[in-house]
C-alpha atoms as a PDB file:
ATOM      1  CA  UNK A   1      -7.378  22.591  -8.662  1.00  0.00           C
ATOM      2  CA  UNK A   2      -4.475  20.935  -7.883  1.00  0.00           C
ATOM      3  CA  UNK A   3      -4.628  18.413  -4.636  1.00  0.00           C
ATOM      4  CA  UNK A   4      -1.819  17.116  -3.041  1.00  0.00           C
ATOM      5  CA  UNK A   5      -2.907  14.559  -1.139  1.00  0.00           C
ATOM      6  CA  UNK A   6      -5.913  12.575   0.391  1.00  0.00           C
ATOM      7  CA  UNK A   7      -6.599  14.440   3.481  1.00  0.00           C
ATOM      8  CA  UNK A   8      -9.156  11.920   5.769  1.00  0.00           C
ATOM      9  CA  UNK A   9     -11.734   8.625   5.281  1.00  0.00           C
ATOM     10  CA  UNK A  10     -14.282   8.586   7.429  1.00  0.00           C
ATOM     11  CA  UNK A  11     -15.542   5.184   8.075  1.00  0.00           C
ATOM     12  CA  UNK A  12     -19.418   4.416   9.804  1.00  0.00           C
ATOM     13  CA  UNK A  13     -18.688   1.780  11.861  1.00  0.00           C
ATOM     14  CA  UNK A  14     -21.649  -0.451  13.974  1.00  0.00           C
ATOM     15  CA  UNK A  15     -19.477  -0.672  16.511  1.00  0.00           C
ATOM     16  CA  UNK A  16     -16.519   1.876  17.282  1.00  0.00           C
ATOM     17  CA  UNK A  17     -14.966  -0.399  19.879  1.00  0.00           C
ATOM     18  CA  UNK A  18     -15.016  -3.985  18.221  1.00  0.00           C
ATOM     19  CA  UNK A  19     -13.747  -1.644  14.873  1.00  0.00           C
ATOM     20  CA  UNK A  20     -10.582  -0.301  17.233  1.00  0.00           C
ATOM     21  CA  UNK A  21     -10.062  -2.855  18.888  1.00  0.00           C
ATOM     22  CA  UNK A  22      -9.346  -5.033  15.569  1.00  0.00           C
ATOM     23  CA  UNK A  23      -7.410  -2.138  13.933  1.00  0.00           C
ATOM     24  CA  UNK A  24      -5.133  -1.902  17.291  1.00  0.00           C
ATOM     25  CA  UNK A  25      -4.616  -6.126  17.642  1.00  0.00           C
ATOM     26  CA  UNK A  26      -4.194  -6.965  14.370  1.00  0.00           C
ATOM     27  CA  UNK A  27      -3.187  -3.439  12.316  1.00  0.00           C
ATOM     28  CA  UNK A  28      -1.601  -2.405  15.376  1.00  0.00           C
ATOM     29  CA  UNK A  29      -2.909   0.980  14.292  1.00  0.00           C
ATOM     30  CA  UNK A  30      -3.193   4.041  17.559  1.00  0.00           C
ATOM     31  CA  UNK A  31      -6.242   5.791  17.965  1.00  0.00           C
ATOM     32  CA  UNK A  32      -7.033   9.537  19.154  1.00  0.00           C
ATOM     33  CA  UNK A  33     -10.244  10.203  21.229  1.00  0.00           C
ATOM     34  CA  UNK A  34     -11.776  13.604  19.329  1.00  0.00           C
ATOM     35  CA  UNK A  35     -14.582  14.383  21.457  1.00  0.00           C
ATOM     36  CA  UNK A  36     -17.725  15.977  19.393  1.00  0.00           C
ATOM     37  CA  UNK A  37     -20.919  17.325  20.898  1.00  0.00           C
ATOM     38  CA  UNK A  38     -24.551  17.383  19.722  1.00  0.00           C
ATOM     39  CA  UNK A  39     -24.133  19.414  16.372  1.00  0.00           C
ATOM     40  CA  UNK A  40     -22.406  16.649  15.201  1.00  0.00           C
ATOM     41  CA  UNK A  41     -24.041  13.112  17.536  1.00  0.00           C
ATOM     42  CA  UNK A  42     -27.399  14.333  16.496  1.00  0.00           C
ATOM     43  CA  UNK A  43     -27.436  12.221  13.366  1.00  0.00           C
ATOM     44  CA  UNK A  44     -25.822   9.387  15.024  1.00  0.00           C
ATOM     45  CA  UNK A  45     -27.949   6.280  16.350  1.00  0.00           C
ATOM     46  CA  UNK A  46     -29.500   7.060  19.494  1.00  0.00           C
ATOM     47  CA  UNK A  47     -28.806  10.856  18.774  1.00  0.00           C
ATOM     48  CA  UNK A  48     -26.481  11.053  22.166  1.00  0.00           C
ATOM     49  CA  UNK A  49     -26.036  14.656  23.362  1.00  0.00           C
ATOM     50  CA  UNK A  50     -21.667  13.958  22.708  1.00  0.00           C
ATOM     51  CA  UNK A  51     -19.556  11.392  21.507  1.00  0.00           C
ATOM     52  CA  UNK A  52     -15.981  10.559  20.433  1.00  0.00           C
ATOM     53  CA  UNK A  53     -14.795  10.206  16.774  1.00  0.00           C
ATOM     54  CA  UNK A  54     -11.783   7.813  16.584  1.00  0.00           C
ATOM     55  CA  UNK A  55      -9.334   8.887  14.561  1.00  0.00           C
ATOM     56  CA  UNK A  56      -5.654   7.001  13.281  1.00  0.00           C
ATOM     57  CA  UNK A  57      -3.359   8.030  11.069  1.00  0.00           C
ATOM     58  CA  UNK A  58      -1.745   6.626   7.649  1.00  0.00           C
ATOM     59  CA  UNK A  59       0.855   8.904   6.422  1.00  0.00           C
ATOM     60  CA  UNK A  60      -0.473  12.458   5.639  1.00  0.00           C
ATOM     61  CA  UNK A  61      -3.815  10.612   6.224  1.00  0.00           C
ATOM     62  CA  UNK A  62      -6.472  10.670   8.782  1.00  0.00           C
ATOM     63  CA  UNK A  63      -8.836   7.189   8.950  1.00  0.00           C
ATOM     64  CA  UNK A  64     -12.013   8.226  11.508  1.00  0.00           C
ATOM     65  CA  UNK A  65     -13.811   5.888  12.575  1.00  0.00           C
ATOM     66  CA  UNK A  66     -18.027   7.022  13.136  1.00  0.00           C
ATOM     67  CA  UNK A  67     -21.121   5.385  14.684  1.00  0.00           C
ATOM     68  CA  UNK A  68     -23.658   4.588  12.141  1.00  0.00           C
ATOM     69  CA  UNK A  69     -26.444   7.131  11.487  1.00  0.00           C
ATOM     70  CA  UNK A  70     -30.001   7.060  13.365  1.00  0.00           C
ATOM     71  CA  UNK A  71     -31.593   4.799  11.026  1.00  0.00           C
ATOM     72  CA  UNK A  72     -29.041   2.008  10.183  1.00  0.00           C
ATOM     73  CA  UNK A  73     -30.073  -1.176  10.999  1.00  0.00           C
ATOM     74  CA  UNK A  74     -28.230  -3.455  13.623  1.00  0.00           C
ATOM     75  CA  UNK A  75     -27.752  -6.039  10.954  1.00  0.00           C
ATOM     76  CA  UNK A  76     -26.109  -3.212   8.508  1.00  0.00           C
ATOM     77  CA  UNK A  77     -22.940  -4.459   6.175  1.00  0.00           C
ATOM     78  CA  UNK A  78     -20.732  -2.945   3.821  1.00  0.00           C
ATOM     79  CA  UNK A  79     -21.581  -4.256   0.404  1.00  0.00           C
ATOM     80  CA  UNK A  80     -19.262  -3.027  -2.352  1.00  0.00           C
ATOM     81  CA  UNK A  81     -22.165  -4.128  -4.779  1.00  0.00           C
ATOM     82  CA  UNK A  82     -23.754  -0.600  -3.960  1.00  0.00           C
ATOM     83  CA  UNK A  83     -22.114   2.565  -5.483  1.00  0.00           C
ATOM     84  CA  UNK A  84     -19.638   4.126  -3.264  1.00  0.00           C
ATOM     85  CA  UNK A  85     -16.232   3.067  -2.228  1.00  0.00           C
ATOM     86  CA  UNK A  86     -14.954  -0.501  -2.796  1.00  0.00           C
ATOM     87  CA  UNK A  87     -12.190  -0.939  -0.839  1.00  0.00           C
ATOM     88  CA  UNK A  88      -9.429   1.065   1.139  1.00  0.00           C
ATOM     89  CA  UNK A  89      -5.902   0.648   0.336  1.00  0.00           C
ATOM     90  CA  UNK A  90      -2.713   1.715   1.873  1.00  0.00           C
ATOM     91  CA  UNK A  91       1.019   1.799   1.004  1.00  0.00           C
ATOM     92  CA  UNK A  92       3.278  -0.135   3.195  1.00  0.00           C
ATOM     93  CA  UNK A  93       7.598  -0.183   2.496  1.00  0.00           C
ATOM     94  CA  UNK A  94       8.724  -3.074   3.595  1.00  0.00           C
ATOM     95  CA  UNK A  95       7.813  -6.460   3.052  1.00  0.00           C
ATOM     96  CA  UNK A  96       8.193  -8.040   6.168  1.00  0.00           C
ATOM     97  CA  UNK A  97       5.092  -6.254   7.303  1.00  0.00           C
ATOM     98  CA  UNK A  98       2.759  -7.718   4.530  1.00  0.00           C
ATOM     99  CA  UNK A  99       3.965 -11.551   6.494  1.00  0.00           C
ATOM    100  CA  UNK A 100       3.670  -9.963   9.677  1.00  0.00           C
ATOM    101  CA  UNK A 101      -0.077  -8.839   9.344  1.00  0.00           C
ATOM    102  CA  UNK A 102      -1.128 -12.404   7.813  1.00  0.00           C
ATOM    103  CA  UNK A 103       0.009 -13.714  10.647  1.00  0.00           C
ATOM    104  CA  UNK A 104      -1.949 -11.547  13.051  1.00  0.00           C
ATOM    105  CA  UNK A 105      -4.863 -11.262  10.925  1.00  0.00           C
ATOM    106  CA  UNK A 106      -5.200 -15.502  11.041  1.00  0.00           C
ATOM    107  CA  UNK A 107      -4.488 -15.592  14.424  1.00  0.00           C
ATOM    108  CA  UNK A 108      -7.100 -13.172  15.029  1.00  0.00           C
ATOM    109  CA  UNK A 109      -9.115 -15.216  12.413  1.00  0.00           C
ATOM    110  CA  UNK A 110      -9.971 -13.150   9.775  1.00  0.00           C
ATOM    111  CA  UNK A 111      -9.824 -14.721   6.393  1.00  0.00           C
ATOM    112  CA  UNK A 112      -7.429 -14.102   4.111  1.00  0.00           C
ATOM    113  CA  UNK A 113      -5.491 -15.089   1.060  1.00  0.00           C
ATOM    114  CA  UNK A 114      -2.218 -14.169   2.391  1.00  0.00           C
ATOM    115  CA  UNK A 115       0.241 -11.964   0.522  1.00  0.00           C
ATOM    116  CA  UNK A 116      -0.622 -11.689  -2.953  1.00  0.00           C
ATOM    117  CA  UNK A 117       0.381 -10.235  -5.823  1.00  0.00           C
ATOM    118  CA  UNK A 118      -1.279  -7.724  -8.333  1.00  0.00           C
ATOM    119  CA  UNK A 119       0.139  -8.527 -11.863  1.00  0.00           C
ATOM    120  CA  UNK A 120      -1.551  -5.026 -13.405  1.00  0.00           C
ATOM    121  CA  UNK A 121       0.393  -3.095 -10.527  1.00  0.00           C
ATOM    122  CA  UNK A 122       3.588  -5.675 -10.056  1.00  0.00           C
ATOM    123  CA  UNK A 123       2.890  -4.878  -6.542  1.00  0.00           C
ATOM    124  CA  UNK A 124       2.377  -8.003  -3.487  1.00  0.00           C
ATOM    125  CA  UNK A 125      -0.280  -6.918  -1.028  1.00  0.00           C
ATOM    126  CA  UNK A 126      -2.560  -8.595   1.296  1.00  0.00           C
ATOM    127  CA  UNK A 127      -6.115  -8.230   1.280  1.00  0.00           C
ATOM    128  CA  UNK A 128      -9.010  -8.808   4.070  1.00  0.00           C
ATOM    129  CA  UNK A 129     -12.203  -7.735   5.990  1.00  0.00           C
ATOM    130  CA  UNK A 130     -12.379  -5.686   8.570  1.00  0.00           C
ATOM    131  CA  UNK A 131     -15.240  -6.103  10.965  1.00  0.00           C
ATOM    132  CA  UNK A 132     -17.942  -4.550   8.635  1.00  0.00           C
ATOM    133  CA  UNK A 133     -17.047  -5.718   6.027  1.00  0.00           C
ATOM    134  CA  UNK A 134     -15.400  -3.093   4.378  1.00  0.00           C
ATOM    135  CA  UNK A 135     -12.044  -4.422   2.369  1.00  0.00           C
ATOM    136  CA  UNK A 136      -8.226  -3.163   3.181  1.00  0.00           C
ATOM    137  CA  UNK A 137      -5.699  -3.963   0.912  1.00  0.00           C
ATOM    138  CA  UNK A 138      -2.115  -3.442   2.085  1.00  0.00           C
ATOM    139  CA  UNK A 139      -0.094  -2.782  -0.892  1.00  0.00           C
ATOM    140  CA  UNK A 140       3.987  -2.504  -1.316  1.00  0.00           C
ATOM    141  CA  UNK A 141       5.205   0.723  -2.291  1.00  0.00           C
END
């Protein structure tokens, strides 16, 4: 099989709209509204009879964002200490945006290092938490 590219990462998320809202202010990321009915909200907390899936887009690739599943507690964090994905990381091409989202994700105060740079890869990125917990890395290209 030969795959050509990374299609979506879906993303469970406590809360959908504290999760946009920091993706919009500081990642200054655009959302769709994909509307979904039971067959799909029936696992979600609360098992609502619809929802909406929030979805952006990175390149070729679709980010959704999901309400946690019925069973998740309130308190719930990512932990990359557990098998399963440790961080997300996406390609950026110029420079100027690595400075530009330090400076919106400190004035938004989220922690971070600022723009570093990987030494295996020779590549600068910047590297923080979103909401969850969950790790982005924003490398250059």
């Amino acid at each position: 099989m030969t795959v050509s590219s990374l299609h979506h990462v879906a993303i469970r998320v406590q809360d959908p709209d504290r999760s946009r809202a920091f993706y919009e202010t500081v990642l200054g990321l655009a959302f769709l509204e994909l509307p979904v009915g039971s067959d799909m909200t029936s696992i979600w907390r609360g098992s609502p009879s619809e929802g909406t899936l929030l979805a952006t887009q990175a390149g070729d690739t679709f980010v959704i964002l999901e309400p946690p599943l019925e069973g998740t507690p309130d308190d719930d964090r990512f932990d990359e200490r557990r098998i399963g994905i440790d961080h997300l990381a996406f390609g950026v091409d110029d420079r100027v945006r690595l400075d530009e989202l330090v400076e919106r994700l400190r004035a938004e105060g989220s922690e971070t290092a600022g723009v570093e740079h990987d030494g295996v890869l020779d590549k600068d990125y910047v590297a923080f938490r979103d909401p969850d917990n969950v790790q982005w890395e924003f490398y250059m290209r």
